[in-house]
N, C-alpha and C. Protein backbone atom coordinates (compact mmCIF):
# COMPACT_ATOMS: atom_id res chain seq x y z
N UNK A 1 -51.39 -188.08 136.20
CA UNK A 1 -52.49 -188.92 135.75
C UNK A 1 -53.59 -188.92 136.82
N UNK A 2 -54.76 -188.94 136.32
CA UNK A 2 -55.90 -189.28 137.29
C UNK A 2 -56.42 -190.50 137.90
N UNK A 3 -56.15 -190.39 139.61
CA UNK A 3 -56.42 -191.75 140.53
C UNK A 3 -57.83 -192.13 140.78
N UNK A 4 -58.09 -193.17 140.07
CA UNK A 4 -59.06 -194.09 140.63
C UNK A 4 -60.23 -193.52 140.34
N UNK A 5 -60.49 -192.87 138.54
CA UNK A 5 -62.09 -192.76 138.10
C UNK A 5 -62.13 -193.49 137.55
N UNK A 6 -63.75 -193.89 137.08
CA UNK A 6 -64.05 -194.73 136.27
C UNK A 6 -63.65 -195.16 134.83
N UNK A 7 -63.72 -196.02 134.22
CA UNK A 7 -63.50 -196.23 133.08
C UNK A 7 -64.29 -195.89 132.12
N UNK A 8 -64.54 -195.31 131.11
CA UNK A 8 -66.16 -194.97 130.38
C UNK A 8 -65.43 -196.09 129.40
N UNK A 9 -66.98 -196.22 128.29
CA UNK A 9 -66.67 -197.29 127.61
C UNK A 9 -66.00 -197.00 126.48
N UNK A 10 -66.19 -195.70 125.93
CA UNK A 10 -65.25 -195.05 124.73
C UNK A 10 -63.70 -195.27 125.31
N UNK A 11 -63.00 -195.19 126.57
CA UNK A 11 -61.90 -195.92 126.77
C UNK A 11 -61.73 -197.53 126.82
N UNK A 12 -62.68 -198.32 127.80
CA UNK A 12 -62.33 -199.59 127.11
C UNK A 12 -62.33 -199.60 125.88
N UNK A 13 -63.57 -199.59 125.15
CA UNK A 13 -62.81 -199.40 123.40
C UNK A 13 -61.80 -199.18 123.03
N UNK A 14 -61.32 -198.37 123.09
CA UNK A 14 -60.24 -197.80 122.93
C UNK A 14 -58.82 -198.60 123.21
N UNK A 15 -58.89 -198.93 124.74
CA UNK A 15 -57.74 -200.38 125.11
C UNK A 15 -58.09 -201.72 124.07
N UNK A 16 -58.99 -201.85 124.07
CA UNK A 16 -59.42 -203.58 123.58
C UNK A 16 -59.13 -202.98 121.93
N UNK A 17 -59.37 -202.18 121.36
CA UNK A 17 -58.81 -201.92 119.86
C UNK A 17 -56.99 -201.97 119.37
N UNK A 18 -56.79 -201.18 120.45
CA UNK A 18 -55.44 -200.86 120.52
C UNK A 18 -54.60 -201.39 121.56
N UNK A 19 -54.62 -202.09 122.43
CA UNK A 19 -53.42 -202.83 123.37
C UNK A 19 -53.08 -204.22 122.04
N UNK A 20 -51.60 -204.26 122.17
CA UNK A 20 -50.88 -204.79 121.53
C UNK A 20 -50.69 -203.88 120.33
N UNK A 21 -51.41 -203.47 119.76
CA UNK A 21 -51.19 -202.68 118.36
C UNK A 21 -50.14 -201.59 118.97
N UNK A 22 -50.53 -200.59 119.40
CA UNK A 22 -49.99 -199.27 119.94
C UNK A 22 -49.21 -199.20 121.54
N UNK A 23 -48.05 -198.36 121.61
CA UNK A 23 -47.36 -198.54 122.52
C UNK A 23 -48.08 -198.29 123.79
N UNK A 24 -48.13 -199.23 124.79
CA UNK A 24 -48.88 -198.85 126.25
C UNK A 24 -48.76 -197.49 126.47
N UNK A 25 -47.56 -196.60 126.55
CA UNK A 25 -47.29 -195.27 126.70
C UNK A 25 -47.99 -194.57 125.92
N UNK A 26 -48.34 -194.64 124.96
CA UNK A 26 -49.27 -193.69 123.87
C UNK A 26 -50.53 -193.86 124.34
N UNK A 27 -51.10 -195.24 123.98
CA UNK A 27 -52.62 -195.39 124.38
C UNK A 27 -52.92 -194.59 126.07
N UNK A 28 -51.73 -194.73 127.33
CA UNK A 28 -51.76 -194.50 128.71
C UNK A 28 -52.11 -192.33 128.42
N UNK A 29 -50.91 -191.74 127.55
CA UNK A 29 -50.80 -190.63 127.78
C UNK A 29 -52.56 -189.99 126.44
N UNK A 30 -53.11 -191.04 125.87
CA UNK A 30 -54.00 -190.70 124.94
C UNK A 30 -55.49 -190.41 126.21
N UNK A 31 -55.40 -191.24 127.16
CA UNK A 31 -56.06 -191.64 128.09
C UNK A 31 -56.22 -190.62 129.19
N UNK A 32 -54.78 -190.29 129.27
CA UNK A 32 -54.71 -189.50 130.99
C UNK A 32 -54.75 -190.77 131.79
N UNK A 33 -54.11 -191.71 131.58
CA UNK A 33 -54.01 -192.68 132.56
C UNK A 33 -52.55 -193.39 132.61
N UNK A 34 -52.46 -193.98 133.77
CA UNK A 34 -50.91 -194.40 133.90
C UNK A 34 -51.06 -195.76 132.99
N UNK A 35 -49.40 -196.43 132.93
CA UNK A 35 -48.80 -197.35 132.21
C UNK A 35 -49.69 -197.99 132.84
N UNK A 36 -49.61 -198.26 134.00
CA UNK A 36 -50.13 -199.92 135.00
C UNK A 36 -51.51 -199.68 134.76
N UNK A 37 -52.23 -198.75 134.83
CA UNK A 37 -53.73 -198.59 134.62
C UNK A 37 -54.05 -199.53 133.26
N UNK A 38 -53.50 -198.88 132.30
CA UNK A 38 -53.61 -199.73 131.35
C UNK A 38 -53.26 -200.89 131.24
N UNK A 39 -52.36 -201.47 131.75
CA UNK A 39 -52.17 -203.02 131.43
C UNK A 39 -52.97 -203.78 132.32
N UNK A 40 -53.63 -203.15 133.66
CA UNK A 40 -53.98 -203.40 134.30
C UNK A 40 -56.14 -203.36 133.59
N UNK A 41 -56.32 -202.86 133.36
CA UNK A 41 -57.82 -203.06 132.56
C UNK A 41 -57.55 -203.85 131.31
N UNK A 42 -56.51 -203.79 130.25
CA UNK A 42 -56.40 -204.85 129.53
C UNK A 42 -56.48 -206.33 130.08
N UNK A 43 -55.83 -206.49 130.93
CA UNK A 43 -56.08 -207.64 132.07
C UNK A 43 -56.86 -208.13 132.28
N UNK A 44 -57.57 -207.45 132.80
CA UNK A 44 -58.89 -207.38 133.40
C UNK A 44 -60.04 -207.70 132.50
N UNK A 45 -59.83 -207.24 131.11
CA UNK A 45 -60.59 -207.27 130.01
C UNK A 45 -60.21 -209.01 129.41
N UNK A 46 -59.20 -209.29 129.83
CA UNK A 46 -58.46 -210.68 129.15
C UNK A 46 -58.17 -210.49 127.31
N UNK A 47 -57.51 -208.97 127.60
CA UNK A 47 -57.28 -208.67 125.87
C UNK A 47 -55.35 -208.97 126.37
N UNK A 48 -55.52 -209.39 124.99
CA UNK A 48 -53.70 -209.60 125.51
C UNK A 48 -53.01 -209.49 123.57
N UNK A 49 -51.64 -209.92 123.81
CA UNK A 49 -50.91 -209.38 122.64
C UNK A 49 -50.82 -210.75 121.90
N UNK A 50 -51.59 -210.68 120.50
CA UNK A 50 -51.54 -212.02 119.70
C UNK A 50 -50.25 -212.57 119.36
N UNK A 51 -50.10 -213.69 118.94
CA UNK A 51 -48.49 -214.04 118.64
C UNK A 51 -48.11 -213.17 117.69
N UNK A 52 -48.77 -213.66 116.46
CA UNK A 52 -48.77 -212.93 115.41
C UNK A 52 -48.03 -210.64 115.86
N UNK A 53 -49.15 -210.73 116.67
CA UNK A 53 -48.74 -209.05 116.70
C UNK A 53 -47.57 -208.79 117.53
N UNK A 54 -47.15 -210.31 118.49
CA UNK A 54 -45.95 -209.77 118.88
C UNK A 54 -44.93 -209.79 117.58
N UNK A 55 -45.12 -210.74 116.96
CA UNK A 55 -43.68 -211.16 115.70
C UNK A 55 -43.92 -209.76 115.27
N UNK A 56 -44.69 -209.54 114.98
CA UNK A 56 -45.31 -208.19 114.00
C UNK A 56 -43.84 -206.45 114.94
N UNK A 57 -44.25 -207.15 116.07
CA UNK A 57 -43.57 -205.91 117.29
C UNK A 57 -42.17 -206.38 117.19
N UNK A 58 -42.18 -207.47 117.47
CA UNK A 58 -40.20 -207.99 117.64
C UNK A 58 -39.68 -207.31 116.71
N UNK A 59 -40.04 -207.76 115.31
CA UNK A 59 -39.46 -206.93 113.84
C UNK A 59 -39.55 -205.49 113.79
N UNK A 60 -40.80 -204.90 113.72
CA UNK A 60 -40.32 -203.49 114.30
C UNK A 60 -39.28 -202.81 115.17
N UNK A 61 -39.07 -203.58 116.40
CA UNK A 61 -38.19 -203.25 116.86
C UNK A 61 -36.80 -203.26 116.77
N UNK A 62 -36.59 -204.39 115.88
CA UNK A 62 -35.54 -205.15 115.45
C UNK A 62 -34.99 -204.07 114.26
N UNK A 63 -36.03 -203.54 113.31
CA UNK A 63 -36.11 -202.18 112.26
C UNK A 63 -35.30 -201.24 113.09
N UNK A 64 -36.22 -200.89 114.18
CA UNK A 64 -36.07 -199.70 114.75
C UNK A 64 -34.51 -199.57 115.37
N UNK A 65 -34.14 -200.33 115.88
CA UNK A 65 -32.73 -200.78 116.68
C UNK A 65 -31.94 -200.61 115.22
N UNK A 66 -32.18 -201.31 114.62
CA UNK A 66 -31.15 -201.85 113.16
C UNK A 66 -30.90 -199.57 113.05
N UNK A 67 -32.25 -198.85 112.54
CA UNK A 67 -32.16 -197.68 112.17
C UNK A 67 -31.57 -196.54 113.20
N UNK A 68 -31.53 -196.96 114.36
CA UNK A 68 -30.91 -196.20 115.69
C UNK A 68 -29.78 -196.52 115.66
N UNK A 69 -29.18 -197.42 115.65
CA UNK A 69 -27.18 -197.95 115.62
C UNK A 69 -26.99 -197.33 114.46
N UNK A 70 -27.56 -197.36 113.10
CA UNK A 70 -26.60 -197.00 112.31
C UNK A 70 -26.36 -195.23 112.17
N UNK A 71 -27.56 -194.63 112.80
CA UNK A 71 -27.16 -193.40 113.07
C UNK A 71 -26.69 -193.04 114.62
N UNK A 72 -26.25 -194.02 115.17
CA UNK A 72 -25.28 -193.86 116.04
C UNK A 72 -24.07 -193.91 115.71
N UNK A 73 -23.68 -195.20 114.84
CA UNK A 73 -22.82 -195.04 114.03
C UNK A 73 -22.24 -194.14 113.19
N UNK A 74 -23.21 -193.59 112.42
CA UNK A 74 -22.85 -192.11 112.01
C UNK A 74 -22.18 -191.14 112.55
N UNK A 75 -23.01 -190.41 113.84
CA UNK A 75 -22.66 -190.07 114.94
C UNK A 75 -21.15 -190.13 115.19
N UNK A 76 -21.12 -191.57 115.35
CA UNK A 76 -19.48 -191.98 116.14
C UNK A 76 -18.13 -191.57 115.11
N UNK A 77 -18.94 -191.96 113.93
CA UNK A 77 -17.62 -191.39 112.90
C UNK A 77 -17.51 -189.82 112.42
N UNK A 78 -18.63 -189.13 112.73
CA UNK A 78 -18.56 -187.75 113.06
C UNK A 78 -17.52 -187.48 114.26
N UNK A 79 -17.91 -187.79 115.06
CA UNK A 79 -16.93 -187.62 116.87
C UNK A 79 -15.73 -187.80 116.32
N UNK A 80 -15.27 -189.22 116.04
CA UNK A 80 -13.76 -189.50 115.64
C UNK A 80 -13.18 -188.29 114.44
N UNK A 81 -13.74 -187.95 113.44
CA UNK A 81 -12.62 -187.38 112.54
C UNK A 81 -12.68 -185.67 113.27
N UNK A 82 -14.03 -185.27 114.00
CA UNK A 82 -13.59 -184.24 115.25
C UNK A 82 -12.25 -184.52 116.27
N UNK A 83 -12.49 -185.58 116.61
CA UNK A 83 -11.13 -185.95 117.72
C UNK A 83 -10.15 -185.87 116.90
N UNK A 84 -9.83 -185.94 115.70
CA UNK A 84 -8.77 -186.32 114.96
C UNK A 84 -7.75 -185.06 114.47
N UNK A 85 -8.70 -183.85 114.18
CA UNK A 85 -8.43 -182.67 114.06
C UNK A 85 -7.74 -181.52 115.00
């Protein structure tokens, strides 16, 4: 990532549209800028994550977890009837 250039304003835009919406890591690697850069000008900007868009994130994640175990699960009962053989 690149240390310590300026910010142009097509990137603040860019943070103040999208922090909370989109994962820090996406918006950071969309950027060429690190994780902390970004949370760190969101900050700075006093843009932060609405309640609303966290509930909005908890549940997604909560999706996302729910859809990752059960194809882990999968997974695991694949392994076992391999071990079994």
């Amino acid at each position: 990532m690149a240390g310590n250039r300026r910010w142009s304003a097509k990137e603040i835009d860019y943070v103040i549209k999208n922090y909370g919406r989109v994962p820090v890591a996406d918006i950071a690697k969309k950027l060429k800028r690190s994780k902390d850069s970004v949370h760190w000008k969101a900050n700075s900007l006093d843009v932060k994550f609405k309640r609303s868009e966290l509930i909005d994130f908890a549940r997604l994640v909560d999706t996302r977890f729910a859809e990752i175990e059960a194809k882990i699960d999968k997974i695991l009962v694949k392994i076992n009837s391999y071990e079994k053989k």
